[in-house]
Protein backbone atom coordinates (compact mmCIF):
# COMPACT_ATOMS: atom_id res chain seq x y z
CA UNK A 1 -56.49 -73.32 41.04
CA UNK A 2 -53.99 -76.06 40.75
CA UNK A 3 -52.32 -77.40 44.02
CA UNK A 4 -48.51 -78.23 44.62
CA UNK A 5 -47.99 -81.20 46.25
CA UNK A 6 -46.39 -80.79 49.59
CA UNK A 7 -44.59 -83.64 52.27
CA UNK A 8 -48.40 -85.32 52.76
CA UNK A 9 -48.38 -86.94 49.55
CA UNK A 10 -45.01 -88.05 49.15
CA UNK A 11 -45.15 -90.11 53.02
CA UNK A 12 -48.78 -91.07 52.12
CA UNK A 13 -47.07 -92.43 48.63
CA UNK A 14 -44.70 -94.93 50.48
CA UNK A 15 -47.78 -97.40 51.31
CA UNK A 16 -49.09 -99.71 48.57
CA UNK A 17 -52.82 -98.84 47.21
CA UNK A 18 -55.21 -100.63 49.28
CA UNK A 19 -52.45 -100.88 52.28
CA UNK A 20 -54.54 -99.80 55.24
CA UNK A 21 -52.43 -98.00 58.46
CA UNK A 22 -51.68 -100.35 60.97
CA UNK A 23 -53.21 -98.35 63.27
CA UNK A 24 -56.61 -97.67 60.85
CA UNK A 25 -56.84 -101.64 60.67
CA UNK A 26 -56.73 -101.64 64.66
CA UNK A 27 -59.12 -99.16 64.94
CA UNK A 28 -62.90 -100.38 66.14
CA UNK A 29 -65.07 -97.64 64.78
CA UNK A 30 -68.20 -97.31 67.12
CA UNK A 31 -71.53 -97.71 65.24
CA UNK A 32 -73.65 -99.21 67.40
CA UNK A 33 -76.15 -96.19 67.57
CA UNK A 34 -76.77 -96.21 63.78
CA UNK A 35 -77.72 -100.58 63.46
CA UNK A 36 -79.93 -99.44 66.62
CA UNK A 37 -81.88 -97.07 64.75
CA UNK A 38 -81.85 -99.21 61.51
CA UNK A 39 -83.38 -101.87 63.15
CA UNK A 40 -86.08 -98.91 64.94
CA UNK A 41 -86.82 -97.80 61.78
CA UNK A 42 -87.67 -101.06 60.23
CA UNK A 43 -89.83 -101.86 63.36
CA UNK A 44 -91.61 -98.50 62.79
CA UNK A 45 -91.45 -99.47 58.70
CA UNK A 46 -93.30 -102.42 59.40
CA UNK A 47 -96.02 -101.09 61.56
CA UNK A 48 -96.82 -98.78 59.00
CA UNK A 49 -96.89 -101.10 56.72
CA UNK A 50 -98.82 -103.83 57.94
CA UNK A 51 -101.51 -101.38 59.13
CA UNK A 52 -102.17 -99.95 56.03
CA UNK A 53 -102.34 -102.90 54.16
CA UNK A 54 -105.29 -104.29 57.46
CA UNK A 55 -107.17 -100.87 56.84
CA UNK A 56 -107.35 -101.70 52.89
CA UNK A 57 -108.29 -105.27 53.42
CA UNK A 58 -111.20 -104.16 55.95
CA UNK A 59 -111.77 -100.85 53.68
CA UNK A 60 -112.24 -103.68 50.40
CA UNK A 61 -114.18 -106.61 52.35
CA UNK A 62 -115.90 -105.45 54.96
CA UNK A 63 -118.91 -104.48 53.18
CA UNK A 64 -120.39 -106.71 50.72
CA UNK A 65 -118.30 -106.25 47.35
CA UNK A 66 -120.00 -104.83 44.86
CA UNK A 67 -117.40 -105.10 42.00
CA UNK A 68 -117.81 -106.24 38.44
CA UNK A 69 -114.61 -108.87 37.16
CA UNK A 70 -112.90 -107.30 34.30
CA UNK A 71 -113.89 -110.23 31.44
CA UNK A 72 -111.09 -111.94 30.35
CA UNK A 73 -109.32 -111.50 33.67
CA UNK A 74 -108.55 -114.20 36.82
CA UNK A 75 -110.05 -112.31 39.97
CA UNK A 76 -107.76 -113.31 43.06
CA UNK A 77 -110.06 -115.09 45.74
CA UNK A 78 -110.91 -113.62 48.66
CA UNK A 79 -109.24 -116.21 51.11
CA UNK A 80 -105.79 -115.24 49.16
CA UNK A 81 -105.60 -111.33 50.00
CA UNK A 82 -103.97 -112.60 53.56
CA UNK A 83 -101.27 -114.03 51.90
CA UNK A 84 -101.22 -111.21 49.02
CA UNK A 85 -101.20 -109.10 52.27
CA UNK A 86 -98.02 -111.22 53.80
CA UNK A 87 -96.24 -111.11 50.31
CA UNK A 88 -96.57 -107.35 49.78
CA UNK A 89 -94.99 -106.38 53.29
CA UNK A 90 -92.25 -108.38 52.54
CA UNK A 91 -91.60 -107.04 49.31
CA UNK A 92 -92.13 -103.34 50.52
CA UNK A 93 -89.33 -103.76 52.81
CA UNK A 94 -87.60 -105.37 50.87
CA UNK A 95 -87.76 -102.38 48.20
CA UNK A 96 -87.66 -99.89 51.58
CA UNK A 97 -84.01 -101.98 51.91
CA UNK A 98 -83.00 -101.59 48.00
CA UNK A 99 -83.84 -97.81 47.76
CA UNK A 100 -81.84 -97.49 50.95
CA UNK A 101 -83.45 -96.09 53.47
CA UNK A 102 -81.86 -97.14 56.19
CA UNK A 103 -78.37 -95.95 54.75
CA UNK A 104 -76.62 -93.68 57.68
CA UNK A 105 -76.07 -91.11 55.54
CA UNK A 106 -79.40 -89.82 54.79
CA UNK A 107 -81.35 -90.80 57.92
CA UNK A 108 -82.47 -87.89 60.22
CA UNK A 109 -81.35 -85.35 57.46
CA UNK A 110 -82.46 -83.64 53.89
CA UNK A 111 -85.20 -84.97 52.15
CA UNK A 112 -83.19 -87.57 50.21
CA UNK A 113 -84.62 -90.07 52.97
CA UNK A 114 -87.98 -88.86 51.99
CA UNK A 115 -86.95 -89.21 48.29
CA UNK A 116 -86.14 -92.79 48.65
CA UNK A 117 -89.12 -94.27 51.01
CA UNK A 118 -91.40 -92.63 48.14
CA UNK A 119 -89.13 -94.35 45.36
CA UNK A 120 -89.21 -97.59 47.09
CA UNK A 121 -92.92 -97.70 47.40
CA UNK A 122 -93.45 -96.48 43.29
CA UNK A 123 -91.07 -99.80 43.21
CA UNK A 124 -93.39 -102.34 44.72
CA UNK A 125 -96.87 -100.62 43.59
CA UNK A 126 -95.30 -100.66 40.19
CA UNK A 127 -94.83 -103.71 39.65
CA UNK A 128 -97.44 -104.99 41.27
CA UNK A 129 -99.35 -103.36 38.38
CA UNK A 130 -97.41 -104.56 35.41
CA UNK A 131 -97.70 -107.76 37.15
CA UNK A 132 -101.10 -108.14 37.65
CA UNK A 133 -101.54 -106.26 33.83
CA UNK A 134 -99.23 -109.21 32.10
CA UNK A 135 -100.88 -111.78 34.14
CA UNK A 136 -104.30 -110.62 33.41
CA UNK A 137 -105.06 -111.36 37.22
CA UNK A 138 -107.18 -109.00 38.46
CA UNK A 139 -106.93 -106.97 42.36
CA UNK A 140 -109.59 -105.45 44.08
CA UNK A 141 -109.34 -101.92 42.92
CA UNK A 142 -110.33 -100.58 46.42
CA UNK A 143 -107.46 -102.48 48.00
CA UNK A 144 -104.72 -101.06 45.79
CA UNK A 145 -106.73 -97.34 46.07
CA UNK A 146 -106.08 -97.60 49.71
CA UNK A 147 -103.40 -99.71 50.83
CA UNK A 148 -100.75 -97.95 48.26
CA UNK A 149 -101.50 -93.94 48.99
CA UNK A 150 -101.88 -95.04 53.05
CA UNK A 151 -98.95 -97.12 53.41
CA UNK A 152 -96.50 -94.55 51.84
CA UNK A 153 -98.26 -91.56 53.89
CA UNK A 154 -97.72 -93.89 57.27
CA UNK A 155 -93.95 -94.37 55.78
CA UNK A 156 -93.11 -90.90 55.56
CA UNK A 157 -94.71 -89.80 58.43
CA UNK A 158 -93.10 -92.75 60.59
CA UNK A 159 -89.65 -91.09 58.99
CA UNK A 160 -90.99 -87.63 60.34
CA UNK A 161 -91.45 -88.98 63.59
CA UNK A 162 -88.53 -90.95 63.91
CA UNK A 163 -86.63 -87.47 62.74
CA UNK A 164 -87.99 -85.33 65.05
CA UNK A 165 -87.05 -88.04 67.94
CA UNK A 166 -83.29 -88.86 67.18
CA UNK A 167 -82.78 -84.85 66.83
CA UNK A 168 -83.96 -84.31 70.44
CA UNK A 169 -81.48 -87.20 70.88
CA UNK A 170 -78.98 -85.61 69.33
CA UNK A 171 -79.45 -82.38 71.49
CA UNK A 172 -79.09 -84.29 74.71
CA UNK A 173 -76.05 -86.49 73.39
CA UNK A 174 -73.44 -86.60 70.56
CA UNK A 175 -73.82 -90.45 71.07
CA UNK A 176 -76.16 -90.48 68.11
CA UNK A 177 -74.20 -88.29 65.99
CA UNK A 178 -71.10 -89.71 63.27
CA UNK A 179 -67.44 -88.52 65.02
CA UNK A 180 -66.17 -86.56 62.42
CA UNK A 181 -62.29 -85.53 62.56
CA UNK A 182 -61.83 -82.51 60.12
CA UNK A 183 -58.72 -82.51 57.54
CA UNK A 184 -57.40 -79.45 56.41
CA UNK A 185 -56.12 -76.02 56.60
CA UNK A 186 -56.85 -74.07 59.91
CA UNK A 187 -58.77 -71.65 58.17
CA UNK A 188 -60.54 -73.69 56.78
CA UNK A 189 -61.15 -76.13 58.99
CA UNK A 190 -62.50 -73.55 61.43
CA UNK A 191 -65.37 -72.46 58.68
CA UNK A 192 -65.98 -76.33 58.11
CA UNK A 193 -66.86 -76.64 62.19
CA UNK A 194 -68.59 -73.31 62.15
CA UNK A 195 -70.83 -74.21 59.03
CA UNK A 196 -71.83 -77.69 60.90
CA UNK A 197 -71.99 -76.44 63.99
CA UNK A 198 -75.02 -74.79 62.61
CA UNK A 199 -76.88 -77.47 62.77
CA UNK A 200 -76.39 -80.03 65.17
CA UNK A 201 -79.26 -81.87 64.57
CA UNK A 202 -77.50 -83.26 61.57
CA UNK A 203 -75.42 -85.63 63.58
CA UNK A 204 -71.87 -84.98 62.36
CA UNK A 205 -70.22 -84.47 65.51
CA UNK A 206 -66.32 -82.87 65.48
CA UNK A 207 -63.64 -84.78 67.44
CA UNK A 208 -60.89 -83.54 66.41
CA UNK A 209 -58.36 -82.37 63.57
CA UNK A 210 -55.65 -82.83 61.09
CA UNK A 211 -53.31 -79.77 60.02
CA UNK A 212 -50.38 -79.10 58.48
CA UNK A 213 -47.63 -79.90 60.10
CA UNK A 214 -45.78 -76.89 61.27
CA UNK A 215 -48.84 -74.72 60.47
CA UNK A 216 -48.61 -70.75 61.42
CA UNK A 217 -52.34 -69.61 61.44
CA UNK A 218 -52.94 -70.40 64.98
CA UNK A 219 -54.93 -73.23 66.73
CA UNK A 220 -57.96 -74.12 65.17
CA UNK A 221 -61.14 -74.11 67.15
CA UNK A 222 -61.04 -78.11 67.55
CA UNK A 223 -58.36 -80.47 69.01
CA UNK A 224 -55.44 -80.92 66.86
CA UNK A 225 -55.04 -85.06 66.80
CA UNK A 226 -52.87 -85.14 63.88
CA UNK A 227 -51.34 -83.68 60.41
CA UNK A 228 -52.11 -84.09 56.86
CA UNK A 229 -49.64 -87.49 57.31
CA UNK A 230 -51.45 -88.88 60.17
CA UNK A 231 -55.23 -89.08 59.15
CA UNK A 232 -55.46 -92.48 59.42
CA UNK A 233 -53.85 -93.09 63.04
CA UNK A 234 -55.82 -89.85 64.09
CA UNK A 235 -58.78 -91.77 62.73
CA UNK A 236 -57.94 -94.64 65.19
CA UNK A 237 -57.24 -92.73 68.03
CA UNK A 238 -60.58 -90.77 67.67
CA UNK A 239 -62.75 -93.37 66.71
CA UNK A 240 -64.24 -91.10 63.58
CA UNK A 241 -66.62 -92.70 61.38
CA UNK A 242 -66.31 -89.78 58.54
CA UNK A 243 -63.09 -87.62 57.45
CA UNK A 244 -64.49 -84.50 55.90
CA UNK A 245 -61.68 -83.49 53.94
CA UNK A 246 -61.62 -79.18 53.11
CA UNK A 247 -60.76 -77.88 49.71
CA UNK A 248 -57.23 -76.37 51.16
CA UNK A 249 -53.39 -75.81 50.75
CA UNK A 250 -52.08 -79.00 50.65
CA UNK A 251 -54.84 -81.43 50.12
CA UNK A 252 -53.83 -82.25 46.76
CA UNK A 253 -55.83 -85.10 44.71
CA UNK A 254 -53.21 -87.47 45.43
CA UNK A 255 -53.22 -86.85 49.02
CA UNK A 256 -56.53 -87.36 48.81
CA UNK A 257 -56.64 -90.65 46.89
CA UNK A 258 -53.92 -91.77 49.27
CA UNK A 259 -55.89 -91.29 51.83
CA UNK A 260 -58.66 -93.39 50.68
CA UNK A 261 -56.91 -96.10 49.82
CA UNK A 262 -55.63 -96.03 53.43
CA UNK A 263 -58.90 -96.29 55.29
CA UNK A 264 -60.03 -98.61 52.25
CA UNK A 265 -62.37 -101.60 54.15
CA UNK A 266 -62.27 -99.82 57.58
CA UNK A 267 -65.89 -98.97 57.38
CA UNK A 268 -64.94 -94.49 57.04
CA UNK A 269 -67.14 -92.40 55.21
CA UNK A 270 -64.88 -89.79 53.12
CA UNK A 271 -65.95 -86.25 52.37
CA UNK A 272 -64.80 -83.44 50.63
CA UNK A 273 -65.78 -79.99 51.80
CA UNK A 274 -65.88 -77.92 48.34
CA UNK A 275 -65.11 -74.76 48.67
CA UNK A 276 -68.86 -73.72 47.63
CA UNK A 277 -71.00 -71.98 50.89
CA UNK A 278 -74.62 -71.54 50.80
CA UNK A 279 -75.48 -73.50 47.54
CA UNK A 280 -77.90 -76.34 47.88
CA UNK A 281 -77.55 -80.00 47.08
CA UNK A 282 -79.83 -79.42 43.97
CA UNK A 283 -77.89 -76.83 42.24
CA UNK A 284 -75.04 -79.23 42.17
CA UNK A 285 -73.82 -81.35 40.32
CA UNK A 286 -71.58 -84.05 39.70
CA UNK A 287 -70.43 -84.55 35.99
CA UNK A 288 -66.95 -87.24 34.93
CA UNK A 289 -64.99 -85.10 32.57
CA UNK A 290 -61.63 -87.14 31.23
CA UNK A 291 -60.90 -88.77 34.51
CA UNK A 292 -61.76 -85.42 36.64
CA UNK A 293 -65.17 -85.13 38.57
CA UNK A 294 -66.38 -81.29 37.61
CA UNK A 295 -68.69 -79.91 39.95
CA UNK A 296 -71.13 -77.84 37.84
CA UNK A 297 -73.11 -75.24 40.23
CA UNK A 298 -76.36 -74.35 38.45
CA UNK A 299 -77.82 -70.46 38.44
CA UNK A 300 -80.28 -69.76 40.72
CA UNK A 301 -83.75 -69.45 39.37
CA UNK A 302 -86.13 -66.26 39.02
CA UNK A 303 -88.09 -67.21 36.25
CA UNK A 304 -89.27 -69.86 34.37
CA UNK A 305 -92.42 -72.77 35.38
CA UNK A 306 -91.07 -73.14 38.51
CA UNK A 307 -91.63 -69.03 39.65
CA UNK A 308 -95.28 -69.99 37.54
CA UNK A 309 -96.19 -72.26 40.29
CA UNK A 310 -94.75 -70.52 42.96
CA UNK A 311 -97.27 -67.05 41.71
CA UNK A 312 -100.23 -69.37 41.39
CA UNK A 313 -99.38 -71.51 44.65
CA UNK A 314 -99.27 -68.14 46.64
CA UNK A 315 -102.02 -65.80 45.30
CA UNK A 316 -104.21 -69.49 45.57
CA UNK A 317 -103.36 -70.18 48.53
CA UNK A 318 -103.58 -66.52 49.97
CA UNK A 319 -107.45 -66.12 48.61
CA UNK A 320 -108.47 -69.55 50.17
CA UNK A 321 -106.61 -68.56 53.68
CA UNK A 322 -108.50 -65.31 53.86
CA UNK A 323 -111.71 -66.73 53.37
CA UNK A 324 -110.65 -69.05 55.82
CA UNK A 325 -109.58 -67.22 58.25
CA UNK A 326 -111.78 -64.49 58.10
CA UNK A 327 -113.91 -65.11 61.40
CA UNK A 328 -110.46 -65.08 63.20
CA UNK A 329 -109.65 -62.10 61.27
CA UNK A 330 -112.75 -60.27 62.64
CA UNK A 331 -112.00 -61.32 65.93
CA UNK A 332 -108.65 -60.01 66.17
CA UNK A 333 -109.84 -56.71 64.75
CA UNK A 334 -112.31 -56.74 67.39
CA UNK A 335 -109.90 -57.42 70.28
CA UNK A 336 -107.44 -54.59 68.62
CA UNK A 337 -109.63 -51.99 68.90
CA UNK A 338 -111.63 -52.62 72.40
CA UNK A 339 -108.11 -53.03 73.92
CA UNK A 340 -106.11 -50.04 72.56
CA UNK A 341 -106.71 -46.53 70.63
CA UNK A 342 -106.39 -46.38 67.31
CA UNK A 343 -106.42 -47.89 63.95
CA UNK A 344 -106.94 -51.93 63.75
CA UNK A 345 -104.55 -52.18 61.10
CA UNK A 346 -101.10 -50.75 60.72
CA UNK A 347 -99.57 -49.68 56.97
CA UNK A 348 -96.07 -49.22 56.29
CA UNK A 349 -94.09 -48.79 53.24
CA UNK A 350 -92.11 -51.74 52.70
CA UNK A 351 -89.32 -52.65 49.63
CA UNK A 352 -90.72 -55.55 47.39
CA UNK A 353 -88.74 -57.33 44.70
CA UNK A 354 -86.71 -55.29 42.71
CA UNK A 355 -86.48 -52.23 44.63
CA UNK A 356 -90.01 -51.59 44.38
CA UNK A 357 -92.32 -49.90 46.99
CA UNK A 358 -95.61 -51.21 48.54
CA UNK A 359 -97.76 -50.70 51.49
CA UNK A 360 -97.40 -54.04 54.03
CA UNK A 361 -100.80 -54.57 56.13
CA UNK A 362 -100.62 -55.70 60.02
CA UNK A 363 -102.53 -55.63 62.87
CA UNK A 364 -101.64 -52.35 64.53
CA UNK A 365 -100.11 -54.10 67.56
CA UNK A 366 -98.11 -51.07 68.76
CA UNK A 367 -99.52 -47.54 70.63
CA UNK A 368 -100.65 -45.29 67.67
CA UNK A 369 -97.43 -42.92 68.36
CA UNK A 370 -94.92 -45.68 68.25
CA UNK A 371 -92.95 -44.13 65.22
CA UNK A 372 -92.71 -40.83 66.86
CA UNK A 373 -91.26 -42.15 69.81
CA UNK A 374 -88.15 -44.59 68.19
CA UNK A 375 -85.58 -41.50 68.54
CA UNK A 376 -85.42 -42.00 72.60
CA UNK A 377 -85.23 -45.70 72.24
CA UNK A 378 -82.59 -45.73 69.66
CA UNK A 379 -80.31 -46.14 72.25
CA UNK A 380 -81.44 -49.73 73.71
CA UNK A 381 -81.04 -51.23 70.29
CA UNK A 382 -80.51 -54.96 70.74
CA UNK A 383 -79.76 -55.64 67.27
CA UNK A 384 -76.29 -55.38 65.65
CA UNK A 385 -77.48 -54.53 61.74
CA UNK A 386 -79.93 -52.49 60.10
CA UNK A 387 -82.46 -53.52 62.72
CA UNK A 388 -84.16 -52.03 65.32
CA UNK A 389 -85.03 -54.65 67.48
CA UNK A 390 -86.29 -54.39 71.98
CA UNK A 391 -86.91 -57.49 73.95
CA UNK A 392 -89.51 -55.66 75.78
CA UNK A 393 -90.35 -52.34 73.64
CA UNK A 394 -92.67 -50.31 75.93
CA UNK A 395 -94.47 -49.60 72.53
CA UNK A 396 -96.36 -53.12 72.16
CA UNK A 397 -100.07 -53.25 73.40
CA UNK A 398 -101.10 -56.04 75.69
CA UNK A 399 -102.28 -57.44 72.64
CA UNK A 400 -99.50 -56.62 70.55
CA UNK A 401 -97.75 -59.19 72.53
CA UNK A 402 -100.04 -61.77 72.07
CA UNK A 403 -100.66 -60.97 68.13
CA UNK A 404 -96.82 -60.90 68.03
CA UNK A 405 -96.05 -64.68 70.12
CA UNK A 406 -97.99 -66.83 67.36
CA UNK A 407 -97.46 -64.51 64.55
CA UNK A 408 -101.38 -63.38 64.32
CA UNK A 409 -100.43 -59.81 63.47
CA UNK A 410 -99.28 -60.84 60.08
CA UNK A 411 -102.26 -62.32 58.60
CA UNK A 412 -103.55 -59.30 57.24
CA UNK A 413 -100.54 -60.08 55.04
CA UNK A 414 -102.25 -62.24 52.80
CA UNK A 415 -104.36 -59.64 51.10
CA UNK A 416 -100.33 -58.84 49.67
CA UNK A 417 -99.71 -62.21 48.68
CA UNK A 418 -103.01 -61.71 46.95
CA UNK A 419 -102.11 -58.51 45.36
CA UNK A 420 -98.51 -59.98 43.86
CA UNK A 421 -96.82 -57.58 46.44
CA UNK A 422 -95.27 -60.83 48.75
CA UNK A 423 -95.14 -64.68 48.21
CA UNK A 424 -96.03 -66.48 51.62
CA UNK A 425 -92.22 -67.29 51.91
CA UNK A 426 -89.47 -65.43 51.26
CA UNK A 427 -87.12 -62.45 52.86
CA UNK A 428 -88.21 -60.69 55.74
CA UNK A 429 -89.88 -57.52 53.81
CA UNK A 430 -87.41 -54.72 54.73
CA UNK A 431 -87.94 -50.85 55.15
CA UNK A 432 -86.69 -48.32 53.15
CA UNK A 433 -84.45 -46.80 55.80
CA UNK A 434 -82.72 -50.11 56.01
CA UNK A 435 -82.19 -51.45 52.52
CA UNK A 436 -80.57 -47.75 51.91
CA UNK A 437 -77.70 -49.01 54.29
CA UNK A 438 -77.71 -52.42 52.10
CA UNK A 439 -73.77 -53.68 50.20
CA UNK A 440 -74.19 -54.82 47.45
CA UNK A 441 -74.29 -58.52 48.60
CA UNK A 442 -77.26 -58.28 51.26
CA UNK A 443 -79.08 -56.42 48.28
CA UNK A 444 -79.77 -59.31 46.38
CA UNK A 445 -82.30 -60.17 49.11
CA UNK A 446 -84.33 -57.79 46.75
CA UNK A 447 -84.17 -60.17 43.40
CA UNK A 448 -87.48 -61.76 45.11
CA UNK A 449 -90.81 -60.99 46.41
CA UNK A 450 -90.18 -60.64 50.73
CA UNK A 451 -92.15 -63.42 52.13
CA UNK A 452 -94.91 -63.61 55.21
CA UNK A 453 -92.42 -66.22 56.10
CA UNK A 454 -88.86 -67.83 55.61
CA UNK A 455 -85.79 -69.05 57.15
CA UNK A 456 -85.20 -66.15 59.16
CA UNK A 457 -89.07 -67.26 60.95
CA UNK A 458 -88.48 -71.23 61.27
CA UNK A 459 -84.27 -70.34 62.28
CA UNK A 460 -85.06 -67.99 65.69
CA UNK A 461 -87.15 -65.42 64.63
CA UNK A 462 -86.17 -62.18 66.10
CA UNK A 463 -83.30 -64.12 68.38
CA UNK A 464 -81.28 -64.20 65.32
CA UNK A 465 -78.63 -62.14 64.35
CA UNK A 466 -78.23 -59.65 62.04
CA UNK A 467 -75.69 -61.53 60.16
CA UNK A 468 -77.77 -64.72 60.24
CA UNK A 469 -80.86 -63.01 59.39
CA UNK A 470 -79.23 -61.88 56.34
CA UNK A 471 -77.31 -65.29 55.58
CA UNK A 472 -80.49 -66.91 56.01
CA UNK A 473 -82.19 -64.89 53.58
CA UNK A 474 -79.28 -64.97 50.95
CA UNK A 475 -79.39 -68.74 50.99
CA UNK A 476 -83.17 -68.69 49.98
CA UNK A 477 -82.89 -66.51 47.37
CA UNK A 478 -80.00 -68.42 45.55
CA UNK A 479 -81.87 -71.47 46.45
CA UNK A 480 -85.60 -71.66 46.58
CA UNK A 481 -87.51 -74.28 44.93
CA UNK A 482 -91.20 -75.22 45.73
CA UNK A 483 -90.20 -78.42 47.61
CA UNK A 484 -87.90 -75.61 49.97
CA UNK A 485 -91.05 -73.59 50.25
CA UNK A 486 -93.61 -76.20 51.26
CA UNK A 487 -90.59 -77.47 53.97
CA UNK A 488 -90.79 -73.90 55.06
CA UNK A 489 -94.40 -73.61 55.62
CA UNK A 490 -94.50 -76.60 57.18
CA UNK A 491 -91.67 -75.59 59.90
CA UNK A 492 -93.56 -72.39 60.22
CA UNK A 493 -96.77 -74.48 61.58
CA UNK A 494 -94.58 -75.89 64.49
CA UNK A 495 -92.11 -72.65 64.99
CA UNK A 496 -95.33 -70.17 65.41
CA UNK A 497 -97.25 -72.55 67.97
CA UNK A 498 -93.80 -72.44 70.18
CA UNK A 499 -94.29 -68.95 70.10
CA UNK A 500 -90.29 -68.22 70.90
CA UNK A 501 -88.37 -65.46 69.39
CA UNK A 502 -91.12 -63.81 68.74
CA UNK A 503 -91.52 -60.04 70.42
């Protein structure tokens, strides 16, 4: 769709390229919080660092060695592994530095930052070996077995850590967060602060927003501090760090080059808002095309090596969990049916991939007439879809409740996974009576095998909505990869021993 130009770009045109606002230039942009954290994180870098490379040098010398020189080669003398040792943490943060690590926009978000501490450390163990290979000089094996794997396990985990404590920051206090003012349509700019106020522990904080001038579509759910003409004083009275810029009416491209070139050198992040919802970073991507940069969106996947792996990942990983698990297993069956009447596990017809039924397994943690007495609690519904969903349904055992807080009932589960009937993560596996009320947009949950977990259990569990249950499970299906399922599983771990939004 080609935009018309409107009043922004011709004002914007009157200053020269590279002309920053008088009022962007006298604008101090407050980014304290993020040279804080870069200097925390190389701290926490260098810890890791340095104890990984002390484990490999006691791992490799404090037993007799027991080696044999490669002939031809110049072994490196003992007394020199302390300054080997001093030479490699410099270079590994160096490389942590040139991969960029510590760059604001990746920290605490994604797992770009992941990406890069991984691609840093290939750096530095990489050329330590074609270093030592052209040299012919020859490093304890046992040294470089540990001190590579350890250190880059104590980076990423130091990153994990680091994450998990600037989000609780970020909870308490938008001081740790990027001010972001929002440019754009009203419309639009609303579903730009509703998307990121999604999640907040991704530190772009709204302060405020440029509209049309004149607009007619209301108020949008932010301050107004400016129009499309204005950005860059609204920038200075703000103090933004980042202009998110939505794909709109009147953001034309030469608005928006204008607009760079006006907060050119005042240390603002630009971003454009594409009018794409619910597509990952991966499916995207950026190609030059005569001067124009195309966005090409890639088609989700349902076949292919990846889905390979995922099958042999699940029905692997299912047989080795049962056996396992299975003295839990027999004590939970054991505690089911000493502690209630009836069957220790419950069946139900469920809708798999493709429209196709199968029978789920639980632990029966409801009374055994629980499906014969929905009717007369149809009316205390607390869901607002195709749910039925009670706080406190009368029908749940004492252990039900239990079973039900950390997730226990579904482990029976896995025997499905086994049988190619689930995947451990995907859509919430749905009932018949509720995927005959499905549009044809929520049906598309169906194009993949439900899942003993997902989004929907690592996002609130049963606090969620319908409509973000459903989002939630849309956005995995157009999306999934195996890196998205192993982040899954992993939230899972930490979302089922919290035990909320779970009843």
């Amino acid at each position: 769709m080609t935009l018309a130009p409107d009043r922004a770009g011709q004002q914007l045109a009157r200053r020269e390229p590279g002309e920053p606002s008088r009022a962007a230039s006298q604008s101090p942009r407050s980014t304290a919080w993020l040279r804080h954290l870069g200097r925390r994180l190389f701290l926490l870098d260098l810890v890791g660092i340095v104890v990984a490379l002390a484990v490999a040098l006691d791992f490799r010398f404090g037993e007799p060695a027991t080696r044999q020189p490669v002939t031809g080669a110049t072994a490196l003398p003992v007394s020199s592994y302390a300054a080997l040792a001093l030479l490699l943490t410099a270079g590994w943060l160096v490389a942590m530095y040139a991969a960029r690590t510590y760059d604001g926009r990746v920290i605490g978000i994604g797992v770009d930052e992941y990406k890069r501490v991984l691609r840093g450390s290939l750096w530095v163990w990489g050329t330590v070996a074609i270093v030592c290979y052209a040299g012919r000089i020859e490093i304890a094996r046992y040294f470089f077995a540990v001190a590579f794997p350890l250190g880059t396990v104590l980076l990423l985990l130091g990153r994990y850590a680091a994450r998990k404590v600037l989000h609780r920051a970020r909870q308490k206090s938008d001081a740790w967060s990027h001010k972001v003012l929002v440019v754009g349509g009203v419309k639009e700019v609303d579903e730009l602060v509703a998307e990121l106020g999604r999640e907040p522990y991704a530190g772009l904080h709204v302060v405020g927003a440029c509209v049309p001038a004149g607009h007619g579509g209301g108020a949008p759910s932010v301050p107004v501090v400016g129009s499309l003409t204005s950005v860059a004083e609204a920038v200075a009275s703000t103090g933004a760090d980042t202009v998110a810029v939505t794909a709109s009416r009147g953001v034309t491209s030469s608005v928006l080059k204008r607009l760079g070139w006006e907060l050119e050198g005042q240390g603002v992040d630009i971003v454009v808002a594409p009018a794409l919802t619910d597509v990952a970073g991966p499916r995207v991507h950026v190609r030059p095309v005569s001067g124009l940069s195309l966005l090409y969106v890639e088609q989700p996947e349902f076949s292919g090596p990846s889905w390979f792996i995922k099958e042999v990942f699940d029905r692997t990983s299912a047989f080795v969990g049962l056996v396992l698990a299975l003295p839990l297993l027999l004590t939970i069956a054991l505690m089911v049916k000493t502690t209630s009447r009836g069957p220790v596990i419950f069946r139900q017809v469920r809708v798999g991939r493709n429209g196709r039924m199968f029978t789920v397994y639980k632990f029966r943690t409801m009374v055994v007439d629980a499906e014969q007495r929905l009717p007369e609690l149809q009316g205390r519904n607390e869901s607002d879809g195709a749910l039925f969903k009670l706080r406190r349904d009368p029908r749940v055992t004492a252990a039900g409740r239990m079973l039900r807080r950390f997730s226990l009932d579904e482990l029976p589960q896995l025997m499905n996974v086994l049988r190619g009937e689930m995947s451990l993560v995907g859509p919430r596996p749905a009932l018949p009576s509720e995927t005959e009320r499905y549009g044809e947009t929520v049906a598309r949950r169906l194009l993949v095998k439900p899942g003993i977990t997902g989004l929907w259990q690592v996002s609130g569990r049963s606090d969620l909505t319908w409509e973000e249950s459903v989002r939630l499970d849309l956005y995995y299906v157009e999306n999934w990869s195996p890196a998205l399922d192993i982040s899954i599983l992993w939230k899972t771990l930490f979302a089922v021993l919290r035990g909320g939004g779970a009843y």
